[in-house]
Protein backbone atom coordinates (compact mmCIF):
# COMPACT_ATOMS: atom_id res chain seq x y z
CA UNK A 1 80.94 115.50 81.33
CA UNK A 2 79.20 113.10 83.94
CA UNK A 3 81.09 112.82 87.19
CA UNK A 4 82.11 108.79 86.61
CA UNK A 5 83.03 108.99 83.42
CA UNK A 6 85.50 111.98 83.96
CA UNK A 7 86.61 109.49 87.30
CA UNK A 8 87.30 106.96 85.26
CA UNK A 9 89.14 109.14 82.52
CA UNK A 10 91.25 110.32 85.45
CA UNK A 11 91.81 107.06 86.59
CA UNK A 12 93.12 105.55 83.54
CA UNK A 13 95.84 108.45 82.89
CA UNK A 14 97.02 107.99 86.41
CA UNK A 15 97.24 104.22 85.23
CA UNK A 16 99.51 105.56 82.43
CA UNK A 17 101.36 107.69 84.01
CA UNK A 18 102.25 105.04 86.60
CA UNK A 19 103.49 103.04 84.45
CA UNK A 20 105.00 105.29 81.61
CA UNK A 21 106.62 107.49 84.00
CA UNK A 22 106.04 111.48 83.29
CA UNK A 23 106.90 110.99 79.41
CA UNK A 24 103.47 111.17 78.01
CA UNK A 25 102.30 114.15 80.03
CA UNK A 26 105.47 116.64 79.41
CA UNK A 27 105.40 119.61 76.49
CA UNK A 28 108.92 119.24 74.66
CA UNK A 29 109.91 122.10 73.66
CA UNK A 30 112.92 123.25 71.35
CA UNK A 31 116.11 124.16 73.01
CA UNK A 32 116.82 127.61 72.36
CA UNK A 33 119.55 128.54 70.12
CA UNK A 34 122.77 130.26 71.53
CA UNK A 35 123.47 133.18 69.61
CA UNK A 36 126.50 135.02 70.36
CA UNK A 37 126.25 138.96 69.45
CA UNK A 38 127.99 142.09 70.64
CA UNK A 39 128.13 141.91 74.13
CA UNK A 40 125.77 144.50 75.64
CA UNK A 41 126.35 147.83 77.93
CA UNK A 42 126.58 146.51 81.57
CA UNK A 43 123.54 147.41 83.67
CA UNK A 44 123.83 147.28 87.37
CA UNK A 45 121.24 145.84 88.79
CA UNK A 46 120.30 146.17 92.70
CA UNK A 47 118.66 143.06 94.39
CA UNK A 48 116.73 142.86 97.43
CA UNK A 49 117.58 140.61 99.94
CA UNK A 50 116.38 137.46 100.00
CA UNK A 51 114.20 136.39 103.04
CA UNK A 52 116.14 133.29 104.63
CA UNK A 53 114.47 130.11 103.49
CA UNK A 54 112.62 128.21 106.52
CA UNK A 55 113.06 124.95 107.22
CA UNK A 56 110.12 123.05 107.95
CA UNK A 57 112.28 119.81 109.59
CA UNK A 58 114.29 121.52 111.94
CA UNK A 59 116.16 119.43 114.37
CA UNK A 60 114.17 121.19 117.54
CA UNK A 61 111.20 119.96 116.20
CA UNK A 62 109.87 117.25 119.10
CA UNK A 63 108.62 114.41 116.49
CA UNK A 64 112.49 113.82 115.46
CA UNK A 65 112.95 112.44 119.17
CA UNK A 66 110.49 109.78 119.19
CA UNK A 67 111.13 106.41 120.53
CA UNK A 68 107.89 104.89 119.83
CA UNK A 69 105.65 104.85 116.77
CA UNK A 70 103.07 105.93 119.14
CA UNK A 71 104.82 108.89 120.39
CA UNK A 72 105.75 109.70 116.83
CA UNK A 73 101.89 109.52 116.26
CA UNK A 74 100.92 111.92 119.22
CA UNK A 75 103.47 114.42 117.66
CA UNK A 76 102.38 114.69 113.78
CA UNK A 77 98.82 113.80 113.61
CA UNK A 78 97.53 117.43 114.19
CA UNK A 79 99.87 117.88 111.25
CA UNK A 80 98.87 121.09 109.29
CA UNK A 81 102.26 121.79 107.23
CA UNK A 82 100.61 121.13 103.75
CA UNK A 83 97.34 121.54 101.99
CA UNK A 84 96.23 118.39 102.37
CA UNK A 85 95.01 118.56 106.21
CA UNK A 86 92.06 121.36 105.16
CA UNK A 87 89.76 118.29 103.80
CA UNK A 88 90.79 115.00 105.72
CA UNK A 89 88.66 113.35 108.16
CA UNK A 90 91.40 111.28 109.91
CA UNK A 91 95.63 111.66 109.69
CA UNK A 92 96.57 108.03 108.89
CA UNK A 93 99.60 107.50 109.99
CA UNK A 94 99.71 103.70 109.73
CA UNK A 95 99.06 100.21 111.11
CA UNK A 96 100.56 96.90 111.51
CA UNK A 97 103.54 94.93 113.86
CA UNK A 98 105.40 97.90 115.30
CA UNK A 99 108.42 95.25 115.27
CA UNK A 100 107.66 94.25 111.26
CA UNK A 101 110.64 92.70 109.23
CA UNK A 102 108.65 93.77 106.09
CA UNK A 103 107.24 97.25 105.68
CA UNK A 104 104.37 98.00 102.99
CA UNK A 105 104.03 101.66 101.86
CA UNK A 106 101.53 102.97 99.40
CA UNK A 107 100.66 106.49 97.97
CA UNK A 108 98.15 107.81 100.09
CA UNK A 109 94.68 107.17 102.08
CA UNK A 110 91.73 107.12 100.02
CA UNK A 111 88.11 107.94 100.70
CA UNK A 112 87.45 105.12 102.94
CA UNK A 113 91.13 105.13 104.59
CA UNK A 114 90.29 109.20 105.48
CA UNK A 115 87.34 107.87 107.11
CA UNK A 116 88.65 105.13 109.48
CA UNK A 117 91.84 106.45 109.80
CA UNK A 118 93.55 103.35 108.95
CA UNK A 119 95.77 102.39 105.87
CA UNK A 120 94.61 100.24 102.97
CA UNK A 121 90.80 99.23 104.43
CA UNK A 122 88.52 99.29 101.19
CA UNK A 123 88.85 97.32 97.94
CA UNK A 124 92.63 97.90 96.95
CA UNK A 125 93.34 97.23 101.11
CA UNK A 126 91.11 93.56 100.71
CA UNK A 127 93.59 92.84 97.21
CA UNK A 128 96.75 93.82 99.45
CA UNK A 129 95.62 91.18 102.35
CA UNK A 130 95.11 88.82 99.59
CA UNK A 131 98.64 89.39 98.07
CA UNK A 132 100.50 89.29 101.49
CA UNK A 133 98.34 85.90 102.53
CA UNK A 134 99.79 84.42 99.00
CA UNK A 135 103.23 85.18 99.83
CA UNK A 136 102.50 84.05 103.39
CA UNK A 137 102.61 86.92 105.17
CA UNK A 138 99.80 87.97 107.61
CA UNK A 139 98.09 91.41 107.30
CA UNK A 140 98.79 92.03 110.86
CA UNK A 141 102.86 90.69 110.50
CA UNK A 142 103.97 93.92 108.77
CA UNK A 143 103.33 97.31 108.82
CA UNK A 144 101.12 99.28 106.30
CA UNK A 145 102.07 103.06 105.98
CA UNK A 146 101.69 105.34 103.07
CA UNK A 147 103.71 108.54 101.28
CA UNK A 148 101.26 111.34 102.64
CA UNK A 149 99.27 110.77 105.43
CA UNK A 150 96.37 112.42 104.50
CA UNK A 151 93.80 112.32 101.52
CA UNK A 152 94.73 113.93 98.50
CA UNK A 153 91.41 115.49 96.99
CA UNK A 154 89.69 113.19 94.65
CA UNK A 155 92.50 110.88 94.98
CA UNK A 156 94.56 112.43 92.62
CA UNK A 157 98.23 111.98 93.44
CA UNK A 158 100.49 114.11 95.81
CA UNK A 159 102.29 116.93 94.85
CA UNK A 160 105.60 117.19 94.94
CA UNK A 161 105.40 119.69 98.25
CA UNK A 162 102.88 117.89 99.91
CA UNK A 163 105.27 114.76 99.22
CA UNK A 164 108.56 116.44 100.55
CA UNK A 165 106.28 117.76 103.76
CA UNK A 166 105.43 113.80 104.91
CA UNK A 167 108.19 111.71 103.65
CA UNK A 168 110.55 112.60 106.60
CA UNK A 169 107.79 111.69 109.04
CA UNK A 170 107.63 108.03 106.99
CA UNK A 171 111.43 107.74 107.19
CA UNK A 172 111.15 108.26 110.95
CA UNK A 173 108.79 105.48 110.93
CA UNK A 174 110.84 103.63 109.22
CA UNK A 175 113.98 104.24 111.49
CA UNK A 176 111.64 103.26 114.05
CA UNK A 177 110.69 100.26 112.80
CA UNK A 178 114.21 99.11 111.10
CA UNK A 179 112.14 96.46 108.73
CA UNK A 180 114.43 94.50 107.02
CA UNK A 181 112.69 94.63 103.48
CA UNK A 182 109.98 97.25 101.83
CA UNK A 183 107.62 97.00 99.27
CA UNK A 184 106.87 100.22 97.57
CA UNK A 185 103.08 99.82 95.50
CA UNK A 186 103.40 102.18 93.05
CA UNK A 187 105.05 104.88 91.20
CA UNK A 188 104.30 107.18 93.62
CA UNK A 189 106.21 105.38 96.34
CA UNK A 190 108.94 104.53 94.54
CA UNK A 191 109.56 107.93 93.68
CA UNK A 192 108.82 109.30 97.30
CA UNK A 193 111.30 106.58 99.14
CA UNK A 194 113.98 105.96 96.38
CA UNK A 195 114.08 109.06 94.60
CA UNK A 196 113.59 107.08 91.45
CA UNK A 197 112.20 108.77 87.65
CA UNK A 198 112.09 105.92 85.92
CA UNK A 199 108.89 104.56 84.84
CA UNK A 200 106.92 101.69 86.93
CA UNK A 201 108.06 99.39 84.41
CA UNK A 202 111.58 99.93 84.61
CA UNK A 203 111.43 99.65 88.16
CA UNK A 204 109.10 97.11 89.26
CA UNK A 205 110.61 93.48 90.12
CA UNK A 206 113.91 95.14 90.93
CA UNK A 207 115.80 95.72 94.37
CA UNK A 208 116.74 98.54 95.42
CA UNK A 209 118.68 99.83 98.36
CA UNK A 210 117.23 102.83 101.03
CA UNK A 211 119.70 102.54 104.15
CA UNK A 212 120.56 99.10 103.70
CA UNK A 213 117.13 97.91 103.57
CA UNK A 214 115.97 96.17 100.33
CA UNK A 215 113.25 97.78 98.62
CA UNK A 216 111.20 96.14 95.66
CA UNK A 217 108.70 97.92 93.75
CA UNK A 218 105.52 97.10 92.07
CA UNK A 219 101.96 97.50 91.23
CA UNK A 220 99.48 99.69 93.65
CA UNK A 221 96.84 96.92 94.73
CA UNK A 222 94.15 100.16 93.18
CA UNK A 223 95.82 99.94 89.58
CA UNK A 224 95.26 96.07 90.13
CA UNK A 225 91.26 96.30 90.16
CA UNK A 226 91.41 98.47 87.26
CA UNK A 227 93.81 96.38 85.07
CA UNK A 228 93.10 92.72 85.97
CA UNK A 229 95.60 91.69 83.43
CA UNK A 230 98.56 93.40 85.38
CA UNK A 231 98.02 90.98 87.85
CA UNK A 232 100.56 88.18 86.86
CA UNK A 233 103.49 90.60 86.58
CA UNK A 234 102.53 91.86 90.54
CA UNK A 235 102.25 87.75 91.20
CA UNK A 236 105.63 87.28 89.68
CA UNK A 237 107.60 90.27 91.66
CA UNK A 238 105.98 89.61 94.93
CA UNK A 239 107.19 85.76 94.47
CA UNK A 240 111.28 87.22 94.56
CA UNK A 241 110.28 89.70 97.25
CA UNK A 242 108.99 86.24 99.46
CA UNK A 243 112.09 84.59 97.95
CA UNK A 244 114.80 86.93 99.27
CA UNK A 245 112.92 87.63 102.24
CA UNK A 246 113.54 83.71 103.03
CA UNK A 247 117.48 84.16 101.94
CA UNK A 248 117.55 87.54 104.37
CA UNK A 249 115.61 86.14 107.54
CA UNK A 250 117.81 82.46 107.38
């Protein structure tokens, strides 16, 4: 199979999947039938002890005490606690108005993102500009971060570890920042922040709560250029985000 046509194949289920939720990609299988028989001759059975489970956020760790986003910077970008460090160029941690009322977060850096080190800078990163400037909202006004902060290989999306590893370094950023709304692009995000497994549809154009902050999901800028026609639904949700941003900020 040629290389772009398998990209494309790729990038079309992840489309799906996006939207669907996980629904078209899980096996459903029978449940098993209890039977009840003769209850067996007890066995003992000896364990061995389980090794102590380590966690990987403990409170000594020096990145938990940052006051600034760029001391929390300094601290995680020689990151190596997942897979996902072996092949990236650049850690992108994020960019934008350290002081933002309105924080952006996205699913992860790209090709040209591991490159530069910066959030959202090719095609889908020229859409999101365009999207913000419509609901008049400067690039450089809010802050751009992403669920994992470095490039999953051919930008498939994060696994669930390599997801759990970054999101409390995002949370920290957002404590930092304390934005007053959120706009999660994507499945992805929503599931990462929110902790959501419904499908993009039955999420996006809602609000949603994370520590009193509102949060409103919808489509990744990337899913945009693929699917022009999804672009009037993203128009329509990022209108109420502007609106209740106006009600919030009064």
């Amino acid at each position: 199979m040629k290389t772009v046509s398998r990209k494309k194949i790729i990038e079309a289920l992840k489309d799906q999947q996006n939207i669907f939720g996980d629904y078209l990609f899980e096996e459903k299988l029978p449940k098993a039938k209890v039977i009840y028989e003769e209850i067996p001759q007890v066995v003992e059975v000896i364990r061995e002890p389980v090794e102590e489970t380590v966690n990987l956020f403990e409170e000594t760790e020096n990145w938990q005490n940052a006051k600034s986003l760029d001391e929390l910077n300094n601290l995680i970008k020689n990151c190596t606690k997942c897979v996902l460090h072996k092949n990236r160029n650049n850690f992108v941690f994020g960019s934008g108005n350290p002081d933002a009322e309105v924080m952006v977060i996205g699913e992860g850096p790209g090709a040209e993102e591991d490159k530069q080190g910066l959030p959202f800078v090719g095609r889908a990163g020229q859409l999101l500009t365009d999207i913000l400037k419509a609901i008049k909202f400067d690039r450089d006004e809010v802050y751009i971060a992403n669920i994992v902060k470095c490039r999953p290989p051919e930008n498939r999306t994060p696994l669930p570890e390599e997801m759990e590893t970054c999101i409390p370094y995002l949370k920290k950023q957002i404590a930092l920042i304390q934005p007053k709304m959120i706009l999660c692009l994507g499945l992805t995000a929503a599931k990462g922040l929110l902790r959501k497994k419904e499908s993009l549809t039955a999420l996006r154009g809602k609000f949603f709560d994370y520590e009193g902050i509102k949060v409103m999901v919808t489509f990744h800028p990337a899913a945009l250029l693929r699917n022009p026609n999804w672009k009037r639904d993203c128009w329509e949700d990022v209108k109420k985000f502007r609106k209740l941003y106006d009600e919030i900020i009064k």
